[in-house]
N, C-alpha and C. Protein backbone atom coordinates (compact mmCIF):
# COMPACT_ATOMS: atom_id res chain seq x y z
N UNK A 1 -96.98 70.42 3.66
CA UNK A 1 -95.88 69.90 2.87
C UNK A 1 -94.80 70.95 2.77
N UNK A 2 -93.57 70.67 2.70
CA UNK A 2 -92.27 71.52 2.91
C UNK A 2 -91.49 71.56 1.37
N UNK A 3 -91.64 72.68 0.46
CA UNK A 3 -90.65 72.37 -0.57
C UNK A 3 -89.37 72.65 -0.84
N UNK A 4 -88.68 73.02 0.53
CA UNK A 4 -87.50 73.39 1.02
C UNK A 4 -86.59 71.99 0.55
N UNK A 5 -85.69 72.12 -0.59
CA UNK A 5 -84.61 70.84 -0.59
C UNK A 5 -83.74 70.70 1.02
N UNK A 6 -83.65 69.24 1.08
CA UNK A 6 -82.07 69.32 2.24
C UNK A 6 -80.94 70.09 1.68
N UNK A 7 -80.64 70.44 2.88
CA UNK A 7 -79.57 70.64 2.71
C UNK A 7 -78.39 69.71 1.90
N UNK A 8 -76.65 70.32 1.12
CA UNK A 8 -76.48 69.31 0.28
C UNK A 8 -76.98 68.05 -0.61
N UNK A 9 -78.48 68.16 -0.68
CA UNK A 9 -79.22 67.76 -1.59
C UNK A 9 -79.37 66.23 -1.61
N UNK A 10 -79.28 65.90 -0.06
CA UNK A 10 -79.78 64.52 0.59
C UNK A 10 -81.29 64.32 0.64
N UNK A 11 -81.77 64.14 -0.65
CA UNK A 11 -83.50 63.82 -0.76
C UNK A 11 -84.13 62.68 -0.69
N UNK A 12 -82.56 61.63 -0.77
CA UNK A 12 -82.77 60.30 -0.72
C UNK A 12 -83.86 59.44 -0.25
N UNK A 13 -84.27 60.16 1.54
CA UNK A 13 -85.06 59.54 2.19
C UNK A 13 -86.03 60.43 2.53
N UNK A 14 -86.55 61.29 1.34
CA UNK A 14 -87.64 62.48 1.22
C UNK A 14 -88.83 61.66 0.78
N UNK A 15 -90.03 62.24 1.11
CA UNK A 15 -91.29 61.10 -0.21
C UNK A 15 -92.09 62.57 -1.04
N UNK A 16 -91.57 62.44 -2.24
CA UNK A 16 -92.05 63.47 -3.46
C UNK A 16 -93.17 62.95 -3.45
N UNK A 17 -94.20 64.32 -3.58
CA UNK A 17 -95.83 63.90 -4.08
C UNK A 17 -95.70 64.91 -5.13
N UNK A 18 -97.00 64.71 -6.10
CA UNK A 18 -97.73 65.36 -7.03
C UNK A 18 -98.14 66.74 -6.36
N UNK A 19 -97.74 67.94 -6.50
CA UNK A 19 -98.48 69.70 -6.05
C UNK A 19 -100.15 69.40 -6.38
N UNK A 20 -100.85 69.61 -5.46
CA UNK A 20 -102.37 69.97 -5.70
C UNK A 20 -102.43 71.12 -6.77
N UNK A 21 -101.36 71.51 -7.06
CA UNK A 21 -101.90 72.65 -8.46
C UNK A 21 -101.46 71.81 -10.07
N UNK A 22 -101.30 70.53 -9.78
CA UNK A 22 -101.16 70.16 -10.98
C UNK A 22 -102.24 69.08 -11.37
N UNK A 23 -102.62 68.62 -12.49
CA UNK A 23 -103.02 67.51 -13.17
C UNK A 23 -102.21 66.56 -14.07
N UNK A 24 -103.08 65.37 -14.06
CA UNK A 24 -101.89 64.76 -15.25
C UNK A 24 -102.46 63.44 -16.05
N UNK A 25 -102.01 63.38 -16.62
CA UNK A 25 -102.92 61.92 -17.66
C UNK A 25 -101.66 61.07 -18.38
N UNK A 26 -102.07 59.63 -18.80
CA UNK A 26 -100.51 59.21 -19.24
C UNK A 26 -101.48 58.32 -20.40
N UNK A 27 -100.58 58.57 -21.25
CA UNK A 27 -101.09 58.50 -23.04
C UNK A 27 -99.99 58.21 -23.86
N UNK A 28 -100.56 56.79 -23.77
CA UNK A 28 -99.48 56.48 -24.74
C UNK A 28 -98.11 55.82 -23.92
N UNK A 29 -98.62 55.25 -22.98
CA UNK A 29 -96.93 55.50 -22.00
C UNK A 29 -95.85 56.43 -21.22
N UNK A 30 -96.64 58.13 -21.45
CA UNK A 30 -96.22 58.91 -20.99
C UNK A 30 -97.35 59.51 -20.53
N UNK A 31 -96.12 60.46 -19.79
CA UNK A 31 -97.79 61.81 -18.64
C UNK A 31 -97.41 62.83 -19.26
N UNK A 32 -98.36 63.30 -19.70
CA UNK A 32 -98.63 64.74 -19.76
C UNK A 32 -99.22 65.65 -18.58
N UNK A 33 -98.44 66.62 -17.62
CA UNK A 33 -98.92 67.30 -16.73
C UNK A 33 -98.55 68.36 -16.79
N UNK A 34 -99.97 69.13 -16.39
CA UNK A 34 -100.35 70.63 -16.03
C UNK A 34 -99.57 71.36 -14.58
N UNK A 35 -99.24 72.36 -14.69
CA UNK A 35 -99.15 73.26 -13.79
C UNK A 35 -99.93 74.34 -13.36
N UNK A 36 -101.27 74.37 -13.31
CA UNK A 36 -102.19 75.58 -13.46
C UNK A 36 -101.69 76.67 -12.29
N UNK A 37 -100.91 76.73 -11.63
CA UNK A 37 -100.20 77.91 -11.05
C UNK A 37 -99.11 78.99 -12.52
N UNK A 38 -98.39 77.98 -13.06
CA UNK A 38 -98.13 78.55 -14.48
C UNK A 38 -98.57 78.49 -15.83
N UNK A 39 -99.05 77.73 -15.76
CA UNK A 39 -100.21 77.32 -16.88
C UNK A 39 -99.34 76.93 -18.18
N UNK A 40 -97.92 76.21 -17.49
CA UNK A 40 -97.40 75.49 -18.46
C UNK A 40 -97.62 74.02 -18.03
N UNK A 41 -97.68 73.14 -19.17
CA UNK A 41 -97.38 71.83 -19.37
C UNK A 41 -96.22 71.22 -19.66
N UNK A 42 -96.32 69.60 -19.66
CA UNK A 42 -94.90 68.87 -19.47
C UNK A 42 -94.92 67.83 -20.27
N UNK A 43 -94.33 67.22 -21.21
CA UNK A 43 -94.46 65.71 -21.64
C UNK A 43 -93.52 64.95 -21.19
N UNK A 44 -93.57 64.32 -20.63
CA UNK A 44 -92.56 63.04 -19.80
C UNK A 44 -92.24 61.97 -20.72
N UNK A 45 -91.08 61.89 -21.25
CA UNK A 45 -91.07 60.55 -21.64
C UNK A 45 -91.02 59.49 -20.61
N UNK A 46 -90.53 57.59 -21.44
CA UNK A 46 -90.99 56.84 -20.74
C UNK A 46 -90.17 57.06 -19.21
N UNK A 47 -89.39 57.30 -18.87
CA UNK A 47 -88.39 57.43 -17.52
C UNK A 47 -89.10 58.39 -17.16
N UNK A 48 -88.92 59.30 -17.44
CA UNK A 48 -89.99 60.33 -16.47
C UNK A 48 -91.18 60.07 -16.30
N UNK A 49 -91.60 59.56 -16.70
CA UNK A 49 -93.27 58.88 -16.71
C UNK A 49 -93.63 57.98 -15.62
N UNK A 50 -92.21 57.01 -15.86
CA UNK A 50 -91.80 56.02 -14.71
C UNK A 50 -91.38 56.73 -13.02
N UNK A 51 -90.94 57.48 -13.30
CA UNK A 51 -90.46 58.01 -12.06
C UNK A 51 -91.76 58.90 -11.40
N UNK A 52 -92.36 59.89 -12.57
CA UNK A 52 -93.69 60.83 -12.12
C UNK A 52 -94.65 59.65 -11.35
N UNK A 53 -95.03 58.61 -12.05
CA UNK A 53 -95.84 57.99 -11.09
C UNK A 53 -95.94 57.33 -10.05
N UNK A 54 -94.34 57.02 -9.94
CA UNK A 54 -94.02 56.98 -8.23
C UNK A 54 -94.01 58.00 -7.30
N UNK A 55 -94.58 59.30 -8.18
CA UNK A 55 -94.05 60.09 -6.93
C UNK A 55 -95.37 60.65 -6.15
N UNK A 56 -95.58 59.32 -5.31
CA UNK A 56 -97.75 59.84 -4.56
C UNK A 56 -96.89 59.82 -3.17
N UNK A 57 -95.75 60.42 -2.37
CA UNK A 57 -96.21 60.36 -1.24
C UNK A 57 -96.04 59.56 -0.26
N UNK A 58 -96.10 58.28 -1.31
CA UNK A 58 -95.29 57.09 -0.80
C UNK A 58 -94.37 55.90 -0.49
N UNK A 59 -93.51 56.86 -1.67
CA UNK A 59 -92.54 56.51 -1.57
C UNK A 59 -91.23 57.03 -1.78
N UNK A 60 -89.90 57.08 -1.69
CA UNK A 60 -89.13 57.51 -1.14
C UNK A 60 -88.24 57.70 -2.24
N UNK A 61 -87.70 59.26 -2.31
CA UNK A 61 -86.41 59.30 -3.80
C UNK A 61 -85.70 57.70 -3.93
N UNK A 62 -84.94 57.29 -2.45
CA UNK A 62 -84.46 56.06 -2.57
C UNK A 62 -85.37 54.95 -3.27
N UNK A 63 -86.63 54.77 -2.65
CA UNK A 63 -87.41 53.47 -3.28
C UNK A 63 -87.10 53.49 -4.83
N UNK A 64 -87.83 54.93 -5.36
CA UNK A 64 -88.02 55.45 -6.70
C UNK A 64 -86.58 55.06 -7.30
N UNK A 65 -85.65 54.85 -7.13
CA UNK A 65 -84.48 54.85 -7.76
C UNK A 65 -83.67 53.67 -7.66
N UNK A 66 -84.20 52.93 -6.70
CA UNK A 66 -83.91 51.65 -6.68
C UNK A 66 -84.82 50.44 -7.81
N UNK A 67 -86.36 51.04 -7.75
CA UNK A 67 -87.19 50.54 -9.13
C UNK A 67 -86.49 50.90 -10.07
N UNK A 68 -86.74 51.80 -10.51
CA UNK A 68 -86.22 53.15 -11.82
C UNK A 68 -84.45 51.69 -11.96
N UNK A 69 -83.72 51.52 -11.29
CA UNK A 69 -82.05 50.89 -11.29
C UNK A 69 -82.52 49.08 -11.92
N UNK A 70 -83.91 48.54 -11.57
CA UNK A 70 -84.14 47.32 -11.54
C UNK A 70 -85.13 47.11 -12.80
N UNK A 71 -85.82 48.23 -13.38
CA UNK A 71 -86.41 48.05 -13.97
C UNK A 71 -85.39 48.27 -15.40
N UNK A 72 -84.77 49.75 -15.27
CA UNK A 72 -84.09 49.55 -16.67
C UNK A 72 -82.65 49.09 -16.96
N UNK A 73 -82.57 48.43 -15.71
CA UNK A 73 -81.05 47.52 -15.41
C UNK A 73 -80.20 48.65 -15.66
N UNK A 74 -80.22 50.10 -14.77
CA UNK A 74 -79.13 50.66 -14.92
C UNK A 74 -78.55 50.93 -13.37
N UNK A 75 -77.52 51.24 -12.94
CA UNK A 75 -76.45 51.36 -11.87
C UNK A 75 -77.47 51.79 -10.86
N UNK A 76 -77.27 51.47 -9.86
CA UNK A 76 -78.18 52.28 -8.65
C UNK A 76 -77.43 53.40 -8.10
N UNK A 77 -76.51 53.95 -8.08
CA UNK A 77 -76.36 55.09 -7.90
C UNK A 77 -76.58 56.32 -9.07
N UNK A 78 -76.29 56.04 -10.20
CA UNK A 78 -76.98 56.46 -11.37
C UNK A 78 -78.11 57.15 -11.28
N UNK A 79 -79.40 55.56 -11.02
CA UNK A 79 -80.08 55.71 -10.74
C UNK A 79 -80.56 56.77 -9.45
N UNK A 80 -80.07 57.05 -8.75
CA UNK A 80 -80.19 58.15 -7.17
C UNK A 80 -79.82 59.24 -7.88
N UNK A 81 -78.69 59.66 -8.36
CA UNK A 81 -78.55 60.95 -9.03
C UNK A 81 -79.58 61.68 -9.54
N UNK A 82 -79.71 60.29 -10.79
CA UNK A 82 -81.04 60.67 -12.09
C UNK A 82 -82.16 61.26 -11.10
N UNK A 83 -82.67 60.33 -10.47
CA UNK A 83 -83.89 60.60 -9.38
C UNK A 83 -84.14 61.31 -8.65
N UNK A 84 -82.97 62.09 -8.12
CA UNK A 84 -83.05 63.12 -7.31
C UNK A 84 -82.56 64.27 -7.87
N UNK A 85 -82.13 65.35 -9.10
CA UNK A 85 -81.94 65.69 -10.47
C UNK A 85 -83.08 66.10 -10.90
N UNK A 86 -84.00 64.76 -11.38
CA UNK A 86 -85.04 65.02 -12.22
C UNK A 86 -86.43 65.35 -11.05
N UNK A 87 -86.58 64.46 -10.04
CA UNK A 87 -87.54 65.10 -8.86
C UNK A 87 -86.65 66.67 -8.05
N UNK A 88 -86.23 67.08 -8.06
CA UNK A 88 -85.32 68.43 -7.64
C UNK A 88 -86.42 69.26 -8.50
N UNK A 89 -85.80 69.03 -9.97
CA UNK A 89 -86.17 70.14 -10.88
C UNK A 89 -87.80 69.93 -10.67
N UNK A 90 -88.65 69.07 -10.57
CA UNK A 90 -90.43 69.03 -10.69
C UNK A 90 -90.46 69.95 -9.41
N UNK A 91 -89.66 70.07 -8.70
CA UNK A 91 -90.03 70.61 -6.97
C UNK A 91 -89.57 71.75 -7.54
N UNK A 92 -88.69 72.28 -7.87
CA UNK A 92 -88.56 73.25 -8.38
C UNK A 92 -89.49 74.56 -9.29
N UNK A 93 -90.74 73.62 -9.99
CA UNK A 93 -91.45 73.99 -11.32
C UNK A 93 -92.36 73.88 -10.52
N UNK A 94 -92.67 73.31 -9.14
CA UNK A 94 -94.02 73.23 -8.48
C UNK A 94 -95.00 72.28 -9.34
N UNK A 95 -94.06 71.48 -9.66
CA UNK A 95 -94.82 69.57 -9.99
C UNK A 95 -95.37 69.11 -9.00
N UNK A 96 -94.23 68.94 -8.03
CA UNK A 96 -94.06 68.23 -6.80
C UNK A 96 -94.06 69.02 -5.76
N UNK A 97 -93.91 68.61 -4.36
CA UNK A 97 -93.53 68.71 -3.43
C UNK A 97 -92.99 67.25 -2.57
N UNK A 98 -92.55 68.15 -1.19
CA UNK A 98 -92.05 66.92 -0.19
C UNK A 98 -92.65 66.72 0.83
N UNK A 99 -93.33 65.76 0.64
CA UNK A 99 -93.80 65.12 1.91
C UNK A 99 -93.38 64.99 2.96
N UNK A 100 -93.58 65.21 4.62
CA UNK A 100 -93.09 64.96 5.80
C UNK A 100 -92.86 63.22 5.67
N UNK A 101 -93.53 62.83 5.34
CA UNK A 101 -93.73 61.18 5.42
C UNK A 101 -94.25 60.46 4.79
N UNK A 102 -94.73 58.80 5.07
CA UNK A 102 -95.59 58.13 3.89
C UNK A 102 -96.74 58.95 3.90
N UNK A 103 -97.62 59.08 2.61
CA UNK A 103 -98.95 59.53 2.60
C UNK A 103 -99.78 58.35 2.75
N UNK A 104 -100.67 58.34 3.13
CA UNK A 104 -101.80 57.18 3.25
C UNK A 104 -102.47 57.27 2.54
């Protein structure tokens, strides 16, 4: 897996997974996830919660933000910003990474 962003920050058609150094549980409507490389934690509210659990691998900043635009009836480009913003920063914290492709 590559956690190198694109260049100008075209992640659109990237597929974010979950880092093997994290865990996570969702309680209550939100995830709570671990980073055991830093051994900090995260509470997600409901949008981040929504977005964290799309992100296995298989599917695509775009998919993720096109749900994320349909589910809380907000703008789809909005939505792409938000999504690629808030998955940036998890890749960043070593939440995430980027997948070459779909995961199976």
């Amino acid at each position: 897996m590559n956690q190198e962003a694109n260049p100008g920050g075209q992640d659109l058609d990237r597929y974010p997974a979950k880092s093997k150094d994290t865990a996570h549980r969702i309680m209550a409507g939100e995830a709570i996830a671990v980073n055991f490389q830093s051994s900090f934690f995260y509470s997600l509210n409901q949008v981040g919660t929504f977005i964290w659990e799309r992100c296995d691998g298989r599917h695509t900043v775009s998919q993720i933000a096109a749900a994320l635009a349909e589910e809380y009836d907000v703008d789809r480009d909005q939505a792409a910003r938000d999504c690629q913003e808030f998955i940036a920063g998890l890749v960043a914290e070593g939440m995430l990474t980027w997948s070459s492709g779909p995961e199976v």
